[in-house]
N, C-alpha and C. Protein backbone atom coordinates (compact mmCIF):
# COMPACT_ATOMS: atom_id res chain seq x y z
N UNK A 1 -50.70 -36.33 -18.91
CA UNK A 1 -49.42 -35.86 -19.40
C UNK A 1 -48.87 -34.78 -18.49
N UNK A 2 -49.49 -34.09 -17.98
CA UNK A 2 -49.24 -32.69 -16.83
C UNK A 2 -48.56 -33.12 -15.69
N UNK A 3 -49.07 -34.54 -15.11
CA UNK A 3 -48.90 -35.46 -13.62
C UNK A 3 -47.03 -36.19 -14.79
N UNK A 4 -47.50 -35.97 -15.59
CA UNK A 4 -46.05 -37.16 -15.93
C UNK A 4 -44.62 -35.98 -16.30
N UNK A 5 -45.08 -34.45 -16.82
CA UNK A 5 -44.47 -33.63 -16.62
C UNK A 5 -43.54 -32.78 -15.55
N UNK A 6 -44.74 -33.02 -14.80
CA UNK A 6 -44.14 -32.35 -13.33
C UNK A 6 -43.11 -33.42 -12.28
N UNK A 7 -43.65 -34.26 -12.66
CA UNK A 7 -43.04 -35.53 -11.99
C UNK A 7 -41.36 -35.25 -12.60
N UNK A 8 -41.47 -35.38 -13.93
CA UNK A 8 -39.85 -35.38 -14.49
C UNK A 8 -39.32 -34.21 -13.87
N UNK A 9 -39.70 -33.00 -13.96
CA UNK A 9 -39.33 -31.63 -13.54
C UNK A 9 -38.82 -31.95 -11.92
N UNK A 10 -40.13 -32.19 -11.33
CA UNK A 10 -39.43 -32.47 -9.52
C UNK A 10 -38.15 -33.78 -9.76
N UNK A 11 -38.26 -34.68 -10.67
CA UNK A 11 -36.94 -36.01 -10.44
C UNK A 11 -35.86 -34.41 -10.47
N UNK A 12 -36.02 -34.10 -11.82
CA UNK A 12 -34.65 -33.29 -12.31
C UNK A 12 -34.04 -32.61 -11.25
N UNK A 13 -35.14 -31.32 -10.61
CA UNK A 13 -34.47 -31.35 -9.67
C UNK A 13 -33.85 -31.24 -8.68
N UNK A 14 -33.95 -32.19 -8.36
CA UNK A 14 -33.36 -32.99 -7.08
C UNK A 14 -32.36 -33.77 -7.41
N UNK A 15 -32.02 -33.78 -9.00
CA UNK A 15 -30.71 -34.89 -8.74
C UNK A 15 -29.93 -33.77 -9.99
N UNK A 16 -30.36 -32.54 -10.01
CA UNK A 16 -29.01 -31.61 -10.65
C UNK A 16 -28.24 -31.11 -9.71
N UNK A 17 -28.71 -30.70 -8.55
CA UNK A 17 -27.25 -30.62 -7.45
C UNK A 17 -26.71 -31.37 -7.07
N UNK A 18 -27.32 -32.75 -6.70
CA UNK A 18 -26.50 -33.83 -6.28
C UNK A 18 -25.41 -34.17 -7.22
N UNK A 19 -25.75 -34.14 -8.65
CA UNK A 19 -24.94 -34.24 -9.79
C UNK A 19 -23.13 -33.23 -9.76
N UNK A 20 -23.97 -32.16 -9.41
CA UNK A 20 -23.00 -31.07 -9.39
C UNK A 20 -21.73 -31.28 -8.07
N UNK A 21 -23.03 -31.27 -6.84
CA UNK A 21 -22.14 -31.69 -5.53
C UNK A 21 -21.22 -33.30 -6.59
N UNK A 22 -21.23 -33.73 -6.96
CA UNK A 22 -20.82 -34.70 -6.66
C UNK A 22 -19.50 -35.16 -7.83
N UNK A 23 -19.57 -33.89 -8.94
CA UNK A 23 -18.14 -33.19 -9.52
C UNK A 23 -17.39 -32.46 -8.34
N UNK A 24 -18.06 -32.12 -7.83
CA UNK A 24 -16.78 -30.68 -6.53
C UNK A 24 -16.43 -31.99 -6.12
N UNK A 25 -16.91 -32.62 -5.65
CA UNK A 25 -16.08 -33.84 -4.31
C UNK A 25 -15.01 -34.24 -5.70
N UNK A 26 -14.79 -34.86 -6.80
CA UNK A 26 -14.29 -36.07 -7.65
C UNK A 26 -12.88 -34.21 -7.40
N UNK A 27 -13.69 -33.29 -8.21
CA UNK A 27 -12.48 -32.22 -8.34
C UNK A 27 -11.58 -32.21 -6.92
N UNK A 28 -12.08 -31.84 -5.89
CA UNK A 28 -11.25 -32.31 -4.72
C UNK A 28 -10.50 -33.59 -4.32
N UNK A 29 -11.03 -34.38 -4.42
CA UNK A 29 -10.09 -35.52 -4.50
C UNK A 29 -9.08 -35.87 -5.18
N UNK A 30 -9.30 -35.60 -6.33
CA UNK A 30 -8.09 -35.40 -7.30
C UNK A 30 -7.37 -34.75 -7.38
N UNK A 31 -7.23 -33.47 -6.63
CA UNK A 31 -6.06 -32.69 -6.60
C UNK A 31 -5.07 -32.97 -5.92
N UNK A 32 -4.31 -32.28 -6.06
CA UNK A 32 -2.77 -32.74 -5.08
C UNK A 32 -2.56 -32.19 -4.07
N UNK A 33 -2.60 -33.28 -2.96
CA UNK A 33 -2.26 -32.62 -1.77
C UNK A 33 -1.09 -31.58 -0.99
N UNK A 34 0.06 -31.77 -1.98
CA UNK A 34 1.09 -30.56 -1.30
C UNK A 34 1.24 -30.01 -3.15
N UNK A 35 1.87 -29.05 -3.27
CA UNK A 35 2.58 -28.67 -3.94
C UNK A 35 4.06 -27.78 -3.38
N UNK A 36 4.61 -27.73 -4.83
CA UNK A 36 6.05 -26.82 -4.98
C UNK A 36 5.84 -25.42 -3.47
N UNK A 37 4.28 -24.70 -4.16
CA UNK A 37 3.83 -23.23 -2.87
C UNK A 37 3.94 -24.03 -1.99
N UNK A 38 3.58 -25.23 -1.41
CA UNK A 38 3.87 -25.52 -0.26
C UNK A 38 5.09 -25.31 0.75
N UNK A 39 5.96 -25.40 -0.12
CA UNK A 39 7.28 -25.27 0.25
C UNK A 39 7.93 -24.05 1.06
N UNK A 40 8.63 -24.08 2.15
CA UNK A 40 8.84 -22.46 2.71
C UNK A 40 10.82 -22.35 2.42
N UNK A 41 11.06 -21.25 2.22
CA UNK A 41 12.52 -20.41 2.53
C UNK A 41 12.61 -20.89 4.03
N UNK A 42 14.28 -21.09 4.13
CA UNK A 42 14.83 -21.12 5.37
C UNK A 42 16.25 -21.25 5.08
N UNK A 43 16.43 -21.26 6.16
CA UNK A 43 17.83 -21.30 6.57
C UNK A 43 17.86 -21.61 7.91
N UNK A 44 19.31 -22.99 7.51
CA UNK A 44 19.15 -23.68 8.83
C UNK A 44 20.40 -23.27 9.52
N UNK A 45 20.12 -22.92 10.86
CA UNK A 45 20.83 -22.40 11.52
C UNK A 45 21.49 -23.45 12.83
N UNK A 46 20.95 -24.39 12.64
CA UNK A 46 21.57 -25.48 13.62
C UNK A 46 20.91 -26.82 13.26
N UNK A 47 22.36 -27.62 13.36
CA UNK A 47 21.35 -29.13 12.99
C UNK A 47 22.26 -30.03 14.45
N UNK A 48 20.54 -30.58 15.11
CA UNK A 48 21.21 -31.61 16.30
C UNK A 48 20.74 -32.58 15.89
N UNK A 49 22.25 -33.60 15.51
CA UNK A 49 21.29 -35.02 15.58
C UNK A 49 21.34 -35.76 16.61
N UNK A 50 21.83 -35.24 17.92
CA UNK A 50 21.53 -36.26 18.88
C UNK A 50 20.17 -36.26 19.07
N UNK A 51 19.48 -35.23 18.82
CA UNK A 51 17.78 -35.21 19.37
C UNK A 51 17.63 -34.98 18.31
N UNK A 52 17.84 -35.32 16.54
CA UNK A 52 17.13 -35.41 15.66
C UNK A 52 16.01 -33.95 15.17
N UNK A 53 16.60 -32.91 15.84
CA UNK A 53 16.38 -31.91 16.02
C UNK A 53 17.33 -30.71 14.61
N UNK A 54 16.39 -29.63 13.69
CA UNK A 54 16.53 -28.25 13.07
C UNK A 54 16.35 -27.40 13.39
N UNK A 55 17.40 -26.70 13.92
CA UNK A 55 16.96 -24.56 13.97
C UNK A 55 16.86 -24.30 12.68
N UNK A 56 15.59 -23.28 12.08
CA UNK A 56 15.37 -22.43 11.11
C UNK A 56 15.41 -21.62 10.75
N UNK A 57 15.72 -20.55 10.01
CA UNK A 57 15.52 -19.59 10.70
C UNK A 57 14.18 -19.16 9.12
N UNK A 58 12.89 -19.19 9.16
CA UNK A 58 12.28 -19.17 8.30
C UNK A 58 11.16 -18.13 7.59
N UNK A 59 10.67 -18.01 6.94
CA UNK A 59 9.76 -17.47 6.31
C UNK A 59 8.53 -17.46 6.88
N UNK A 60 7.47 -17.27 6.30
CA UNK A 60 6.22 -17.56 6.40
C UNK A 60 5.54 -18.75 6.44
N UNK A 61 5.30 -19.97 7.38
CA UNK A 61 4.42 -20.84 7.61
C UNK A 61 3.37 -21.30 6.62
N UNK A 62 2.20 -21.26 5.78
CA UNK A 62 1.49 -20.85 5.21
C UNK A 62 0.00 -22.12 6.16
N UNK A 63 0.85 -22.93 5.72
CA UNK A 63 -0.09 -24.45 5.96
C UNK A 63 -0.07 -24.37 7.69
N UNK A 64 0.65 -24.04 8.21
CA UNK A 64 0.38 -23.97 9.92
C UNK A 64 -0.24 -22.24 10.33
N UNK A 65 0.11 -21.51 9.58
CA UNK A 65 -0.82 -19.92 9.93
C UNK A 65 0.48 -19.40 10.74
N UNK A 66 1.92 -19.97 10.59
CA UNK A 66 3.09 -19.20 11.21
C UNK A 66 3.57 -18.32 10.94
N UNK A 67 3.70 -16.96 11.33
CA UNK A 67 4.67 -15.72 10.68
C UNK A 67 5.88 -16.20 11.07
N UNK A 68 6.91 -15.54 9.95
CA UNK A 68 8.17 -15.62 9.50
C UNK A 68 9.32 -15.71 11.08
N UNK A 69 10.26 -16.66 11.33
CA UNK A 69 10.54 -16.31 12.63
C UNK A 69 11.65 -17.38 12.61
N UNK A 70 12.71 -17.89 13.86
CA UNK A 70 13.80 -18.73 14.00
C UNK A 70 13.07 -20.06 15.12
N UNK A 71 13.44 -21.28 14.55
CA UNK A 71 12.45 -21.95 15.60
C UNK A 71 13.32 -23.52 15.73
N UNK A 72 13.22 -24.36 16.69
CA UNK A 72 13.37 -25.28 16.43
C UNK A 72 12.23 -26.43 15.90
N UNK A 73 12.89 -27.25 15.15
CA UNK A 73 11.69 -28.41 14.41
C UNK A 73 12.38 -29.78 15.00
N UNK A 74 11.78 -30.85 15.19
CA UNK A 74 11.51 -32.06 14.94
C UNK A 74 11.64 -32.39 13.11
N UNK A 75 12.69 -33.47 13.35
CA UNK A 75 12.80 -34.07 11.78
C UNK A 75 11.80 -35.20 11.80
N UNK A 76 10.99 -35.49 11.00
CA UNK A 76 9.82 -36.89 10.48
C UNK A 76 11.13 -37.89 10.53
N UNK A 77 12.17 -37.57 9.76
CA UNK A 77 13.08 -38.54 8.96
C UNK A 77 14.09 -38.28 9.59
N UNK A 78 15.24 -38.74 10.70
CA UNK A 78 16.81 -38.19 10.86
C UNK A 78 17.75 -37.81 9.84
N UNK A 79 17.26 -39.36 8.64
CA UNK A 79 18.20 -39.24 7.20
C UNK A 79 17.98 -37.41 6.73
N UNK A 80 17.37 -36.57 7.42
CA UNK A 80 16.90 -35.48 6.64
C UNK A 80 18.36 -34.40 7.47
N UNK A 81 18.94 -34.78 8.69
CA UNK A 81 20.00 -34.00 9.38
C UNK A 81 21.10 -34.34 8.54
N UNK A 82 21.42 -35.57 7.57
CA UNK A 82 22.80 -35.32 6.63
C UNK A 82 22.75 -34.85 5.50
N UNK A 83 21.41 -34.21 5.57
CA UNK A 83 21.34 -33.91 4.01
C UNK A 83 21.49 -31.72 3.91
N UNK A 84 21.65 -31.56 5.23
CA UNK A 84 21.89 -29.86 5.24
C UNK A 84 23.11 -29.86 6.35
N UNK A 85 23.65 -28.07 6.94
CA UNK A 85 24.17 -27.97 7.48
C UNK A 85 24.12 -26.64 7.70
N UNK A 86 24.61 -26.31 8.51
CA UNK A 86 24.46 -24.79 9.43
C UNK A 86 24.64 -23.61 8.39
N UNK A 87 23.81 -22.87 8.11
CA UNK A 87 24.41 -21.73 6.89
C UNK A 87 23.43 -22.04 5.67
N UNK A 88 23.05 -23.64 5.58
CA UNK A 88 22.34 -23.62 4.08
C UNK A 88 20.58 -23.01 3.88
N UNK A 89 21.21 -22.44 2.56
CA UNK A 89 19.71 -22.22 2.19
C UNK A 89 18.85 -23.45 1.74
N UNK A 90 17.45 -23.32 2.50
CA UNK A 90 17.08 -24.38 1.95
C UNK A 90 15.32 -23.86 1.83
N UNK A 91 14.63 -24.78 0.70
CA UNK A 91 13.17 -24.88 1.08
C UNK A 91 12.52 -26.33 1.67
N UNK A 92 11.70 -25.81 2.63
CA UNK A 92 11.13 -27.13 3.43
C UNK A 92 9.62 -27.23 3.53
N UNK A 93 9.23 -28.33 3.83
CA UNK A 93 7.35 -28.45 4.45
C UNK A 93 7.27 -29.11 6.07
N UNK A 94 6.90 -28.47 6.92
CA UNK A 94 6.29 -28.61 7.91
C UNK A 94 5.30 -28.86 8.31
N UNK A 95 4.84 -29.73 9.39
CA UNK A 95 3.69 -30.38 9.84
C UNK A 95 3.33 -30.36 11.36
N UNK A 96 2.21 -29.71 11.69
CA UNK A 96 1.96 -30.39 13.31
C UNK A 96 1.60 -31.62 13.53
N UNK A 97 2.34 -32.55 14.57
CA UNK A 97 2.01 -33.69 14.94
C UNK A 97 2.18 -33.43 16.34
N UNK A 98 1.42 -33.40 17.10
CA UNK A 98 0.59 -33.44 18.75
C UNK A 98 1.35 -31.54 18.66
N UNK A 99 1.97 -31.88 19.20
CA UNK A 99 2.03 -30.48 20.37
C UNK A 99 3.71 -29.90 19.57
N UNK A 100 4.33 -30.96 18.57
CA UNK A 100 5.29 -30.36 17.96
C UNK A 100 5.14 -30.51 16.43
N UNK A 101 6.04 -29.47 15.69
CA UNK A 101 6.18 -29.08 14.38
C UNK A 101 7.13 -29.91 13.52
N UNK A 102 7.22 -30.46 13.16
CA UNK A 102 8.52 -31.59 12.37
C UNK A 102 8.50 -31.29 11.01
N UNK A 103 9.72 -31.52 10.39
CA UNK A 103 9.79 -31.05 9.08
C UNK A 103 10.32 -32.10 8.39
N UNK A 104 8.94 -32.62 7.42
CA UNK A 104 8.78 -33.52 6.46
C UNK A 104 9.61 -33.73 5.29
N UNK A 105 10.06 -32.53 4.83
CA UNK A 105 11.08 -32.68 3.63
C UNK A 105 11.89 -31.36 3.87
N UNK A 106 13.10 -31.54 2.87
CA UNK A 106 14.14 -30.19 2.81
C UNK A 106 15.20 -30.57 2.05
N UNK A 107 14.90 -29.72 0.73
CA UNK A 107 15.81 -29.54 -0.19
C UNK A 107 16.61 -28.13 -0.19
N UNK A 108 17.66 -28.46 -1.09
CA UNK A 108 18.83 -27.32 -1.41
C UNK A 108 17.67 -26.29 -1.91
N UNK A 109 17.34 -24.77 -1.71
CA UNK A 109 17.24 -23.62 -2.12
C UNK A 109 17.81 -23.57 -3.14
N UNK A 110 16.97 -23.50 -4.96
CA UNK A 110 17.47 -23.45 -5.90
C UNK A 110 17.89 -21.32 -6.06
């Protein structure tokens, strides 16, 4: 009974962290990849759509590690240059793709 005791004790464990590790992964996966905080303040200070191109003039970065500053972006989407104009407040999400910054979404600044 001692050999059949210890035996259960060593199964246990060895499969209570794996158990545990293996809620953190399901909790991570399931969360949502952007949210609302994602979102940054700006103001766009130039829109080119011949080069599909936004001046910003913006906030704090969070998801790229950018301090607050005026920059040009790359649009993901062009449809995203008729939807602002020079002067508007807006909040946006940004992304690095190779060596430039493009901006994935941008709504009206409630």
């Amino acid at each position: 009974m001692n050999k059949l005791f210890i035996a259960t004790l060593v199964a246990a464990s060895f499969s209570l962290p794996a158990f545990a590790a293996g809620d953190h992964v399901v909790a991570q996966a399931t969360a949502p990849a952007a949210t609302a905080a994602d979102m940054t303040d700006g103001e766009i200070r130039k829109v080119d759509k011949g080069n599909s191109k936004l001046t910003i003039k913006h906030g704090e970065l969070k998801n790229l590690d950018m301090p607050a500053m005026t920059m040009v972006f790359q649009v993901k989407d062009p449809a995203l240059l008729d939807k602002v104009k020079a002067g508007d407040k807006v909040r946006f999400k940004a992304e690095k793709a190779g060596t430039a910054f493009v901006v994935t979404e941008v709504e009206a600044a409630k």
